[in-house]
C-alpha atoms as a PDB file:
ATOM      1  CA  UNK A   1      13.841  10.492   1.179  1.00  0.00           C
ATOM      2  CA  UNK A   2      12.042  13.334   3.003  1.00  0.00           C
ATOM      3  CA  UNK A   3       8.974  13.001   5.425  1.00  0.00           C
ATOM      4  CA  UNK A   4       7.555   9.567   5.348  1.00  0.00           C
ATOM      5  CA  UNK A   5       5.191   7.520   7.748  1.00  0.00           C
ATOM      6  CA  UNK A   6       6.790   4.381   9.040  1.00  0.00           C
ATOM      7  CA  UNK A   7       5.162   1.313  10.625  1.00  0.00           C
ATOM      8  CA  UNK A   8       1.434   1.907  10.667  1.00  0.00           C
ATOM      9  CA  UNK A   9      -1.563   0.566  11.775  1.00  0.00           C
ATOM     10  CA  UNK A  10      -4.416   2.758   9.626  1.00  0.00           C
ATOM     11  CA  UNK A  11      -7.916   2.902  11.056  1.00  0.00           C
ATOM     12  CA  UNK A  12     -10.794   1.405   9.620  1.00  0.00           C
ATOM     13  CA  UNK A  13     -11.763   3.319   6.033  1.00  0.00           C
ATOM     14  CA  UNK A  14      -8.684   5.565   6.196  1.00  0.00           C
ATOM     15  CA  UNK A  15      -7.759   7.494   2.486  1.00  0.00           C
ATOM     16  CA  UNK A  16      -4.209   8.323   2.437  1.00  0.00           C
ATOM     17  CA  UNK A  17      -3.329  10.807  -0.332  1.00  0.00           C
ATOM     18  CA  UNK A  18       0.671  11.624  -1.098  1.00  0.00           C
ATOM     19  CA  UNK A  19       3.504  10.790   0.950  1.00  0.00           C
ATOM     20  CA  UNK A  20       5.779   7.598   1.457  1.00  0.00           C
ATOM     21  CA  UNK A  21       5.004   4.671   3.530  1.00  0.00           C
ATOM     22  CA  UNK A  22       7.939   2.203   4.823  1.00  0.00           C
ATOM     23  CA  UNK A  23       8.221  -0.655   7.220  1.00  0.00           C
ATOM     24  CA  UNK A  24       4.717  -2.672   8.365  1.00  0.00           C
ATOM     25  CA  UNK A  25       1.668  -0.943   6.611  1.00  0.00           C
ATOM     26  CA  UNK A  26      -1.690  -2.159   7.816  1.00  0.00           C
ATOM     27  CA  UNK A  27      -5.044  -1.529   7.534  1.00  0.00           C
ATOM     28  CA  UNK A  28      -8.609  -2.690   9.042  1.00  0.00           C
ATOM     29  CA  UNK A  29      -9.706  -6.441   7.615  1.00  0.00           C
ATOM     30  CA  UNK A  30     -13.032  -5.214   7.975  1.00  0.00           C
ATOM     31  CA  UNK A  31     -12.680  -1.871   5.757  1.00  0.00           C
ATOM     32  CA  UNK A  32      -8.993  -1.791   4.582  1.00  0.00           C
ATOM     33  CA  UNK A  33      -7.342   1.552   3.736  1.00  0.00           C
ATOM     34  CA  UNK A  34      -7.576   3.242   0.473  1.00  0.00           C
ATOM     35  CA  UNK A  35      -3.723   4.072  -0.430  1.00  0.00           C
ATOM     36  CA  UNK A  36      -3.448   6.900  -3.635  1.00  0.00           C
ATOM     37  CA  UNK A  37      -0.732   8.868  -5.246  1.00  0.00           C
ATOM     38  CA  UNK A  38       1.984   8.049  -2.930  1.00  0.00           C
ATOM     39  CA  UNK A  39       5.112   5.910  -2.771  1.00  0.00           C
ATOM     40  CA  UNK A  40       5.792   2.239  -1.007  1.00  0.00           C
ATOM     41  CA  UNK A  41       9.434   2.300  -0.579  1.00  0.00           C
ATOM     42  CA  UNK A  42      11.529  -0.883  -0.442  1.00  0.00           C
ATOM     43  CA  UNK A  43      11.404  -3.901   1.945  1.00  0.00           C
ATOM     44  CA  UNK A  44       7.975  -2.649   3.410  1.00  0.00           C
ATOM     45  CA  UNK A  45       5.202  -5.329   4.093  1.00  0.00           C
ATOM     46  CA  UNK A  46       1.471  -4.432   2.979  1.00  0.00           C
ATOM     47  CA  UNK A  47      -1.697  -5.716   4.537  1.00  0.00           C
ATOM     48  CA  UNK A  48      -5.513  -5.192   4.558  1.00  0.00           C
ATOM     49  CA  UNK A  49      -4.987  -2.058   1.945  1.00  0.00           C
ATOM     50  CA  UNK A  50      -6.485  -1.301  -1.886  1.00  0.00           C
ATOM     51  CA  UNK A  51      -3.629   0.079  -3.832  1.00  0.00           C
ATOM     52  CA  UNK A  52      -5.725   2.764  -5.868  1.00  0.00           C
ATOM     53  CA  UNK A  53      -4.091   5.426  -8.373  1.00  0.00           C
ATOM     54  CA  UNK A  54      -0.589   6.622  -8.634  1.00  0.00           C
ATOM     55  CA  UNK A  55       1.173   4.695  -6.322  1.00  0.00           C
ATOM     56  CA  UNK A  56       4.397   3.639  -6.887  1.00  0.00           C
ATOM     57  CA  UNK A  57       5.623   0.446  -5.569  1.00  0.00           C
ATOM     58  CA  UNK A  58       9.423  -0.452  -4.489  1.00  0.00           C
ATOM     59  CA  UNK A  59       9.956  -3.830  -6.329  1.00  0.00           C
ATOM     60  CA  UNK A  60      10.558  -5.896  -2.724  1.00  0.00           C
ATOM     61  CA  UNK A  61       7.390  -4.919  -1.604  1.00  0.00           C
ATOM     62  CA  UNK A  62       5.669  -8.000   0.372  1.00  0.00           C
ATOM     63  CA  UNK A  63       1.748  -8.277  -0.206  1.00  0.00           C
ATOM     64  CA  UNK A  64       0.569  -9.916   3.188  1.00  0.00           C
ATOM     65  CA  UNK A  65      -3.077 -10.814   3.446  1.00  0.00           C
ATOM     66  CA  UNK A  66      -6.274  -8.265   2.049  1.00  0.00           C
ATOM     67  CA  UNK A  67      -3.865  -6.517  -0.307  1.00  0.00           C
ATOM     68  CA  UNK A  68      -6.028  -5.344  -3.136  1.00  0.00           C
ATOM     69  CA  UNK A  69      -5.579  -3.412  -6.594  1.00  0.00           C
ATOM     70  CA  UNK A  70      -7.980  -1.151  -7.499  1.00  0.00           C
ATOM     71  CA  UNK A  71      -6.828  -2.062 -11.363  1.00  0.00           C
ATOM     72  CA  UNK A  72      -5.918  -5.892 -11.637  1.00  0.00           C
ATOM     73  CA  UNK A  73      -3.357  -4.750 -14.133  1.00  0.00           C
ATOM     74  CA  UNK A  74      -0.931  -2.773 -11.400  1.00  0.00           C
ATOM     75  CA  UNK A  75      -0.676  -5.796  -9.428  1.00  0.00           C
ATOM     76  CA  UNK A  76       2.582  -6.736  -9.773  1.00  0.00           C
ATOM     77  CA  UNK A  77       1.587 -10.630  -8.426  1.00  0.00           C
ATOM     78  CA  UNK A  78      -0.392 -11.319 -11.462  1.00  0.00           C
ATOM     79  CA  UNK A  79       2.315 -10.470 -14.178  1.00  0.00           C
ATOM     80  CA  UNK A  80       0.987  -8.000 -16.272  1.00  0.00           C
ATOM     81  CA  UNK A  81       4.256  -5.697 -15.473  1.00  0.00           C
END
């Protein structure tokens, strides 16, 4: 799988660019974490993040509270996938 971050807690306003991201990902309720052109592997939990461009999610990703699409149409909750 190569280098990856694992259960995070992202400061307030943070812009992650590339990479992969597994286990508990959370960011600030106040000013949630901007997540771009990286990869969500499987069984990982979001939370309090915008899922912007080029990310590619596992399909047993969990959406936990403040998870937000930057294009309605990615988000695999509302069915347009």
């Amino acid at each position: 799988m190569g280098s990856y971050f694992r259960d995070v807690q992202l400061a307030a306003g943070t812009h992650l660019i590339g990479g992969q991201l597994v286990g508990k990902i959370s960011g600030d309720v106040q000013a949630p974490a901007l997540l771009e052109y990286l990869v969500i592997q499987a069984n990982s939990y979001l939370e309090y993040v915008t899922i912007g461009d080029g990310v590619k999610l596992a399909t047993t990703v969990t959406f936990g509270e403040g998870v937000q699409f930057n294009h309605p149409s990615d988000d695999p909750r509302l069915g347009y996938k």
